[in-house]
PDB file of N, CA and C in Angstrom:
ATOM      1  N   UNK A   1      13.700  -0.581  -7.120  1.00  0.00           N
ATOM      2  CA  UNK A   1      12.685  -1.489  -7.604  1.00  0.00           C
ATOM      3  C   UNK A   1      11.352  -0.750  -7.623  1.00  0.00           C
ATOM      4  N   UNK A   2      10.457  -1.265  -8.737  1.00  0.00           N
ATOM      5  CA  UNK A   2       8.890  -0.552  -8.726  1.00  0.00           C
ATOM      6  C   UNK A   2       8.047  -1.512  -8.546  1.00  0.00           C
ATOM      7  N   UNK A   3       6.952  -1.558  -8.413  1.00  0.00           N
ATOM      8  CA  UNK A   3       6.168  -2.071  -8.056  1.00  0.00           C
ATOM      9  C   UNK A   3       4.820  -1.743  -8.103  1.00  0.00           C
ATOM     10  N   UNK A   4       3.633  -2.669  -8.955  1.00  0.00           N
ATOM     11  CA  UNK A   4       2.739  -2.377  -8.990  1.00  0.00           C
ATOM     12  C   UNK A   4       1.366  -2.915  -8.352  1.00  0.00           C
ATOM     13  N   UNK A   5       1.033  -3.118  -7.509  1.00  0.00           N
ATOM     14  CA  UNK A   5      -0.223  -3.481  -6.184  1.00  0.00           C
ATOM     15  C   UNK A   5      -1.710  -2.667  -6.557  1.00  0.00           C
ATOM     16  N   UNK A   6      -2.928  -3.700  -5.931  1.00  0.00           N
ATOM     17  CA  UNK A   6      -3.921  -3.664  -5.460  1.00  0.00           C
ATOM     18  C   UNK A   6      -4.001  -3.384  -4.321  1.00  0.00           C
ATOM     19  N   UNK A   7      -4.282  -2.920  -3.532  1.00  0.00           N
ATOM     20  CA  UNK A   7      -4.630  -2.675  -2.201  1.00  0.00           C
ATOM     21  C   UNK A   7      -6.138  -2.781  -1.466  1.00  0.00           C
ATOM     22  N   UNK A   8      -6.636  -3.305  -0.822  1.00  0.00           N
ATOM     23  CA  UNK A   8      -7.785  -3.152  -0.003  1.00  0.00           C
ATOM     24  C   UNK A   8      -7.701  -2.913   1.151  1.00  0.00           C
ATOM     25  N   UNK A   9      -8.803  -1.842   1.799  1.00  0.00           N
ATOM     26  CA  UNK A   9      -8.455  -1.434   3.229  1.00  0.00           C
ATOM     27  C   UNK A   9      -9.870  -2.015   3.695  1.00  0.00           C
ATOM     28  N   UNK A  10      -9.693  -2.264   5.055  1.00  0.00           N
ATOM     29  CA  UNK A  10     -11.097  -2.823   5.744  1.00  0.00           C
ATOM     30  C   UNK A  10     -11.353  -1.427   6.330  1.00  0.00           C
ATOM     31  N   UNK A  11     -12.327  -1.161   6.511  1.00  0.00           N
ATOM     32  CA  UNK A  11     -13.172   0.275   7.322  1.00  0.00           C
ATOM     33  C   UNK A  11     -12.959   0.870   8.715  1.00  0.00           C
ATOM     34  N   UNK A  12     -12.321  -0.641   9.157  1.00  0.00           N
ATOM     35  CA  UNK A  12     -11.214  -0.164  10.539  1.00  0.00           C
ATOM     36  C   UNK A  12     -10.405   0.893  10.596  1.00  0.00           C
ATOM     37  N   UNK A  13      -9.899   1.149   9.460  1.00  0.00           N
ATOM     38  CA  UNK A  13      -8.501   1.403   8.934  1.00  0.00           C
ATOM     39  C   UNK A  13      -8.829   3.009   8.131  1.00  0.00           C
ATOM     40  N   UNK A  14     -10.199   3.596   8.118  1.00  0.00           N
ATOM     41  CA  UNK A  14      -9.956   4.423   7.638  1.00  0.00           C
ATOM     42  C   UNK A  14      -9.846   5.739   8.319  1.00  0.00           C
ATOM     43  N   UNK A  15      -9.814   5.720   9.399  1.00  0.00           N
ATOM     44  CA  UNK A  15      -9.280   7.213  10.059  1.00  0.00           C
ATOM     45  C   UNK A  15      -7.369   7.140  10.493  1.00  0.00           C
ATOM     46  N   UNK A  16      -7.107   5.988   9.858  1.00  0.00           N
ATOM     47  CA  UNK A  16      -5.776   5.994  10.038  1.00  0.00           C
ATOM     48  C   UNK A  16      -4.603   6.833   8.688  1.00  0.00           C
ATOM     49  N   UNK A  17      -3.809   7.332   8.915  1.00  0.00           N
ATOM     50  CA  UNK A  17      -3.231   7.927   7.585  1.00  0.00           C
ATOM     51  C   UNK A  17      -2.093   6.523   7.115  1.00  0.00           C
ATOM     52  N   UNK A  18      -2.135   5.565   6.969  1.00  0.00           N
ATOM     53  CA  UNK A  18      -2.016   4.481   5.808  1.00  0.00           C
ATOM     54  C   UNK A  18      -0.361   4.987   5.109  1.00  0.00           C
ATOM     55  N   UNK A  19      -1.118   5.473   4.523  1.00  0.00           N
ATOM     56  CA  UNK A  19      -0.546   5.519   2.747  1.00  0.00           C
ATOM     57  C   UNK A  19       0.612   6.330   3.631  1.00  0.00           C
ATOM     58  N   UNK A  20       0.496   7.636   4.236  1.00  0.00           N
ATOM     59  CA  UNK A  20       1.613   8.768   4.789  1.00  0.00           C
ATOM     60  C   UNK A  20       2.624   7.925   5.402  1.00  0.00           C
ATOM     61  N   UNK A  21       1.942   7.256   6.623  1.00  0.00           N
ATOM     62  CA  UNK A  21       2.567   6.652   7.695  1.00  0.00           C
ATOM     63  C   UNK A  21       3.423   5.331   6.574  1.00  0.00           C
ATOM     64  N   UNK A  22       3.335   4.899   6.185  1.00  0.00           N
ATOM     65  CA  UNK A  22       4.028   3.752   5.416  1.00  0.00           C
ATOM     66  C   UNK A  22       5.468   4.375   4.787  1.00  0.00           C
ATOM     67  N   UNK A  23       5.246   5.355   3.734  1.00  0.00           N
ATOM     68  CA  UNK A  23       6.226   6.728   3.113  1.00  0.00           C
ATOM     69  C   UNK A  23       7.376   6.797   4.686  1.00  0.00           C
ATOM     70  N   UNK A  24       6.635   7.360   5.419  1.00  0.00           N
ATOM     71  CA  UNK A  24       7.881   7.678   6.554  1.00  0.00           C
ATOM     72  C   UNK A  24       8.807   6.715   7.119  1.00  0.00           C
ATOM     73  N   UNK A  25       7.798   5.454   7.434  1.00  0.00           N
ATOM     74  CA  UNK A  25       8.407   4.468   8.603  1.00  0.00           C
ATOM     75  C   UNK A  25       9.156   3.542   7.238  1.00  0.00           C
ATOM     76  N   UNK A  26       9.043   3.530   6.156  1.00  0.00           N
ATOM     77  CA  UNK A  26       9.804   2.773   5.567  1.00  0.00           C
ATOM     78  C   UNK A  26      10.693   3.517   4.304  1.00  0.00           C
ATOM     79  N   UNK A  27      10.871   4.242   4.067  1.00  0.00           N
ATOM     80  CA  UNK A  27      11.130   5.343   2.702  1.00  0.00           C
ATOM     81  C   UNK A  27      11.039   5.156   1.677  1.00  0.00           C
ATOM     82  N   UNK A  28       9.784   4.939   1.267  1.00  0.00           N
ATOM     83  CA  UNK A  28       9.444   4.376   0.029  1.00  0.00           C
ATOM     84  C   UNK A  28       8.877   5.830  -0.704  1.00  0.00           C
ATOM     85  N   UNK A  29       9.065   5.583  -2.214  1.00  0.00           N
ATOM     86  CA  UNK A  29       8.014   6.598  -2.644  1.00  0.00           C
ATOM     87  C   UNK A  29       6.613   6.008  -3.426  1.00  0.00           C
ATOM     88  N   UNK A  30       5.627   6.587  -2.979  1.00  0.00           N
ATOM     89  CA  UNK A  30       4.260   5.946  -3.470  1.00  0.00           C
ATOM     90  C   UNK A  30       4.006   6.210  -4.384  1.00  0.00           C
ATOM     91  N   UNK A  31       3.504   6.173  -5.395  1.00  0.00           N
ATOM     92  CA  UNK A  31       1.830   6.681  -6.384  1.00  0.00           C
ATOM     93  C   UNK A  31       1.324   6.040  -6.663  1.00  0.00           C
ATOM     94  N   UNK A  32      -0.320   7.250  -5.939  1.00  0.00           N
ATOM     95  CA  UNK A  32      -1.098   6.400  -6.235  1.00  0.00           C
ATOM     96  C   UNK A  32      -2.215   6.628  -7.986  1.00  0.00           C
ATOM     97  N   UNK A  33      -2.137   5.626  -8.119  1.00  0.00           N
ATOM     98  CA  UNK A  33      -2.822   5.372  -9.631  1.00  0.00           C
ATOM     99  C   UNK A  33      -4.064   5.973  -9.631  1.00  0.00           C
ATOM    100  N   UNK A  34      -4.920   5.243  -8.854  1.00  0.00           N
ATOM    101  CA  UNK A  34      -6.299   5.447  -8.734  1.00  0.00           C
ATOM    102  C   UNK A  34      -6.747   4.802  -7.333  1.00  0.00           C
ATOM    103  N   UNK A  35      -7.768   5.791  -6.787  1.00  0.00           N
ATOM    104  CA  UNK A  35      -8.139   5.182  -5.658  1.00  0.00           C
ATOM    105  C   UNK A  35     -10.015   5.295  -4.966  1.00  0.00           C
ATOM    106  N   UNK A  36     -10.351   4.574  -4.310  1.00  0.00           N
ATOM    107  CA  UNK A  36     -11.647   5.334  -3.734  1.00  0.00           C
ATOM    108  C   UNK A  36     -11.830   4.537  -2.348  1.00  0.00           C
ATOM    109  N   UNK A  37     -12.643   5.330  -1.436  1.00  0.00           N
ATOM    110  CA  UNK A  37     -12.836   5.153   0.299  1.00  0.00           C
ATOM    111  C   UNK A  37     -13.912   5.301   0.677  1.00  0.00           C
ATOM    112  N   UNK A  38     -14.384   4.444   1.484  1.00  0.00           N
ATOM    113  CA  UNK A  38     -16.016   5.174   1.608  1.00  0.00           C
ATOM    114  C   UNK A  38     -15.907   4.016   3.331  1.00  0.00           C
ATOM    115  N   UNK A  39     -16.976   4.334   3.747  1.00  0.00           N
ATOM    116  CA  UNK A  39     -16.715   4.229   5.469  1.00  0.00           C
ATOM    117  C   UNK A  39     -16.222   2.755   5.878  1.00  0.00           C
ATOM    118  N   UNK A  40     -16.848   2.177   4.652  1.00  0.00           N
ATOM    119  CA  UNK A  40     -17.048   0.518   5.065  1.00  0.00           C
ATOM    120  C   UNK A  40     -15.688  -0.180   4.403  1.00  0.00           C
ATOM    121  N   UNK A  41     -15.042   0.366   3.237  1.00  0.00           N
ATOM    122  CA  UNK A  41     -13.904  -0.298   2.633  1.00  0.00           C
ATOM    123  C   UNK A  41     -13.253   0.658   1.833  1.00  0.00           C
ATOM    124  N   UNK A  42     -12.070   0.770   1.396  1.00  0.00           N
ATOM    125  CA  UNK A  42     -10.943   1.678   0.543  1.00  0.00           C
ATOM    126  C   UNK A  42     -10.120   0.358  -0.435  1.00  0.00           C
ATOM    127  N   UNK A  43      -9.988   0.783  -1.526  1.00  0.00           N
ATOM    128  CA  UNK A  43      -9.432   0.130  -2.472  1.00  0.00           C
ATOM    129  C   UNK A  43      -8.035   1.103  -3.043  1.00  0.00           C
ATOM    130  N   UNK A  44      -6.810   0.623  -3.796  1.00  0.00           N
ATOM    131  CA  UNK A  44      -6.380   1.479  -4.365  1.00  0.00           C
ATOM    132  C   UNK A  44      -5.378   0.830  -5.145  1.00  0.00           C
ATOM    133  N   UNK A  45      -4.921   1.668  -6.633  1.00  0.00           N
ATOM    134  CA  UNK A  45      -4.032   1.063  -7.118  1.00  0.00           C
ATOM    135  C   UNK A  45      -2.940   1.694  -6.724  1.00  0.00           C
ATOM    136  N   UNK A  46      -1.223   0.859  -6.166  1.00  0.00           N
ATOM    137  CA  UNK A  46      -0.377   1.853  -5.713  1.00  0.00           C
ATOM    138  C   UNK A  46       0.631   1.946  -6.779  1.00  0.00           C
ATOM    139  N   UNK A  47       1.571   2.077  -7.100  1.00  0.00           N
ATOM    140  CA  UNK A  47       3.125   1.716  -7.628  1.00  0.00           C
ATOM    141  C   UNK A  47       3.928   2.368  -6.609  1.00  0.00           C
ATOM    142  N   UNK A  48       4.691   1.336  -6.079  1.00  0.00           N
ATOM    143  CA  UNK A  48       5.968   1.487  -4.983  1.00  0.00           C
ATOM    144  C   UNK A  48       7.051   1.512  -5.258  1.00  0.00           C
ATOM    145  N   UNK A  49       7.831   2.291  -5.066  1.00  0.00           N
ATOM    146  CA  UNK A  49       9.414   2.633  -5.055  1.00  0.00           C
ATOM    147  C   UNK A  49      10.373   2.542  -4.368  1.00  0.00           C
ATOM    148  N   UNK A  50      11.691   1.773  -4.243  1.00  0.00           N
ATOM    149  CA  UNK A  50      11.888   1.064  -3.204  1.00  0.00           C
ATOM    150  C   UNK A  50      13.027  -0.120  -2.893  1.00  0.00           C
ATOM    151  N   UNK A  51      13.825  -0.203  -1.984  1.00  0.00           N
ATOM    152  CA  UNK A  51      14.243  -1.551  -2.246  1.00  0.00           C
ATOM    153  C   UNK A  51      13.591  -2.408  -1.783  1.00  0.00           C
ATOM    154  N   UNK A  52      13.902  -3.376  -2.599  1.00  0.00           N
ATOM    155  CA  UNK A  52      13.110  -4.830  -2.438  1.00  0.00           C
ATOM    156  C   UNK A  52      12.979  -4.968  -1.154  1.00  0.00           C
ATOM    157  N   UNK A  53      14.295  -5.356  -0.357  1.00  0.00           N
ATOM    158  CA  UNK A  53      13.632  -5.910   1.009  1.00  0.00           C
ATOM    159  C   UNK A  53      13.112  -4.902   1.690  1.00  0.00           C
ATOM    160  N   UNK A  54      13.054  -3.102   1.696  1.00  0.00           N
ATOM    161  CA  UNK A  54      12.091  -2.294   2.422  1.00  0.00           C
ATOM    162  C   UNK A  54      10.739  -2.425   1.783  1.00  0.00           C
ATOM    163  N   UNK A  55      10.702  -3.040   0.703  1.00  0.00           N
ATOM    164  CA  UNK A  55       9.368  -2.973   0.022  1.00  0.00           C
ATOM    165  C   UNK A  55       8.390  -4.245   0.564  1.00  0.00           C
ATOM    166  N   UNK A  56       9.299  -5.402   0.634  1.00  0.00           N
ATOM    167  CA  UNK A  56       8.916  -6.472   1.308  1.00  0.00           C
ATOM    168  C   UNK A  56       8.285  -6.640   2.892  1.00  0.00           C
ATOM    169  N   UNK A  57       9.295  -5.751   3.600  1.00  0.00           N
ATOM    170  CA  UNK A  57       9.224  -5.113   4.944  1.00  0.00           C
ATOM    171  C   UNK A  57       7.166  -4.539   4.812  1.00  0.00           C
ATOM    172  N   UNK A  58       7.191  -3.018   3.375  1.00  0.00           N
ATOM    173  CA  UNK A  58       6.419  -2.478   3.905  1.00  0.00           C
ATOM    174  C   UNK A  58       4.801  -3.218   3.736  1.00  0.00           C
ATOM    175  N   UNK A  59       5.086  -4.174   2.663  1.00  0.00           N
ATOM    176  CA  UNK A  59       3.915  -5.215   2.354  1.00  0.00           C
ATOM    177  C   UNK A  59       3.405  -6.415   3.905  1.00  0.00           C
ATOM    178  N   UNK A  60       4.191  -6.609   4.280  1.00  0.00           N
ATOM    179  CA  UNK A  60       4.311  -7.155   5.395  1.00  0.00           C
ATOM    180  C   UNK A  60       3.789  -6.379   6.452  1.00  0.00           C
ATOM    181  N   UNK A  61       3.742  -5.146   6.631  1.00  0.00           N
ATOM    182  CA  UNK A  61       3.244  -4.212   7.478  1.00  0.00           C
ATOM    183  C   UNK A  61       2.051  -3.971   7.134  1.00  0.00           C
ATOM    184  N   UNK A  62       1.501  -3.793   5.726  1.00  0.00           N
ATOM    185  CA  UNK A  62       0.140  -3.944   5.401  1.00  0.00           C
ATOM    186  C   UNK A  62      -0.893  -4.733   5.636  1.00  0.00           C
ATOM    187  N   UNK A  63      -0.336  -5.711   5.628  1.00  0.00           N
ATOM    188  CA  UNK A  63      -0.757  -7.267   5.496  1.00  0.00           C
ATOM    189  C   UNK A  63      -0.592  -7.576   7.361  1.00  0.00           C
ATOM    190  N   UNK A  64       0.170  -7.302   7.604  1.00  0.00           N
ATOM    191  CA  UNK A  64      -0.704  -7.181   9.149  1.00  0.00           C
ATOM    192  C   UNK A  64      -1.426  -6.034  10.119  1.00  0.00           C
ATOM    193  N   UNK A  65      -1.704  -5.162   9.117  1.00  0.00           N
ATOM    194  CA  UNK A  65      -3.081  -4.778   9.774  1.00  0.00           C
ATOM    195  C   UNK A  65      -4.250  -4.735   9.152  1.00  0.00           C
ATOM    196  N   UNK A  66      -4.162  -5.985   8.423  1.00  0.00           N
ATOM    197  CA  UNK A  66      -5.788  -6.133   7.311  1.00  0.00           C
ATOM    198  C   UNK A  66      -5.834  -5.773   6.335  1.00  0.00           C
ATOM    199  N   UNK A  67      -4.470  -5.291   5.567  1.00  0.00           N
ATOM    200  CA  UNK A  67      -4.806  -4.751   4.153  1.00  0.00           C
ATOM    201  C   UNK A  67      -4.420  -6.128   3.449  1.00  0.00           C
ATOM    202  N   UNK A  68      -5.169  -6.280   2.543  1.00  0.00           N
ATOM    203  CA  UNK A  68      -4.820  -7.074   1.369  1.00  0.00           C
ATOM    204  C   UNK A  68      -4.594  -6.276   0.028  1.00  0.00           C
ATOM    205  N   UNK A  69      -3.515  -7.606  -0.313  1.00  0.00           N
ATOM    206  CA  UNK A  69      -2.854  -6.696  -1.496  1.00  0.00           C
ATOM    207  C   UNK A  69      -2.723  -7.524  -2.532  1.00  0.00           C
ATOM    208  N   UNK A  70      -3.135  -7.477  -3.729  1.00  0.00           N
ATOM    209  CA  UNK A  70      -3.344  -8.557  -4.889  1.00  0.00           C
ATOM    210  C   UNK A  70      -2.652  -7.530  -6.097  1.00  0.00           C
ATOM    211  N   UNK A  71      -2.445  -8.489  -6.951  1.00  0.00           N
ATOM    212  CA  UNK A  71      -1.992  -8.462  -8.368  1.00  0.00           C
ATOM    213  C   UNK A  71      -0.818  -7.575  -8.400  1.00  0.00           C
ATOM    214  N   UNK A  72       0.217  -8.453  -7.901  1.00  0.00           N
ATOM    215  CA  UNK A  72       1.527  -7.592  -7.539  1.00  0.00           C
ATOM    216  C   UNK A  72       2.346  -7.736  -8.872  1.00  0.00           C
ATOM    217  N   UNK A  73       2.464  -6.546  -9.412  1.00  0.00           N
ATOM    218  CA  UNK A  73       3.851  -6.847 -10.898  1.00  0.00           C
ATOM    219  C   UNK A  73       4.733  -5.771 -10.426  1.00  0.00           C
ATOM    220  N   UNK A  74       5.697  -6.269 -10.534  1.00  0.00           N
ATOM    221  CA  UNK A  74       7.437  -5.770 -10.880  1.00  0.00           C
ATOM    222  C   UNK A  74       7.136  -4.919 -12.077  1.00  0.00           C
ATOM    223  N   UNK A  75       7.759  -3.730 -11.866  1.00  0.00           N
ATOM    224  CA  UNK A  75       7.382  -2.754 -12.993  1.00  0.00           C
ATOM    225  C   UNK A  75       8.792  -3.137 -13.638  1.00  0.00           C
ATOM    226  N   UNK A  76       9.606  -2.519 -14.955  1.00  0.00           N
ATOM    227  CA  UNK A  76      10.746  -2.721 -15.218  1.00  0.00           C
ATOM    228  C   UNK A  76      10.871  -0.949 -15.938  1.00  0.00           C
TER     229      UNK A  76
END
C-alpha cells in the first residue's frame, strides 16, 4: 500500500530522528516529497510504503507523540 500524508512536527520533536526511527521500528519505506524545519515547528510531505496495518501501526505512533498528520490519500 502507498500512501500520501501531511505531517507536522511540534519543536519538541526536533532533535529527535523521526522520519529514521519510524523506517526501522516499523519497515516502511518513506519519501519524502518536500519538507522544511526550523526550531519552533517541521512540516513535511511524506508518501509511505507499507502494509496497511504497519502503516496504521506507524500513524498511530506519530500521532502519539504530537505529530499531526492531515490530508491522507491512498496512492494507487
Amino acid at each position: 500500500m502507498e500512501v500520501k500524508a501531511e505531517l507536522t512536527f511540534p519543536g519538541k520533536l526536533k532533535d529527535e530522528a523521526i522520519i529514521c526511527n519510524l523506517c526501522k521500528e516499523f519497515d516502511i519505506i518513506l519519501n519524502i516529497v518536500e519538507a522544511s524545519f526550523s526550531t519552533d515547528i517541521g512540516w513535511a510531505i511524506l508518501v509511505f510504503k507499507g502494509k496497511e496495518e504497519v502503516l496504521r501501526s506507524a500513524f498511530d505512533s506519530l500521532k502519539n507523540k504530537g505529530v499531526t498528520i492531515e490530508n491522507i490519500k491512498e496512492q494507487i
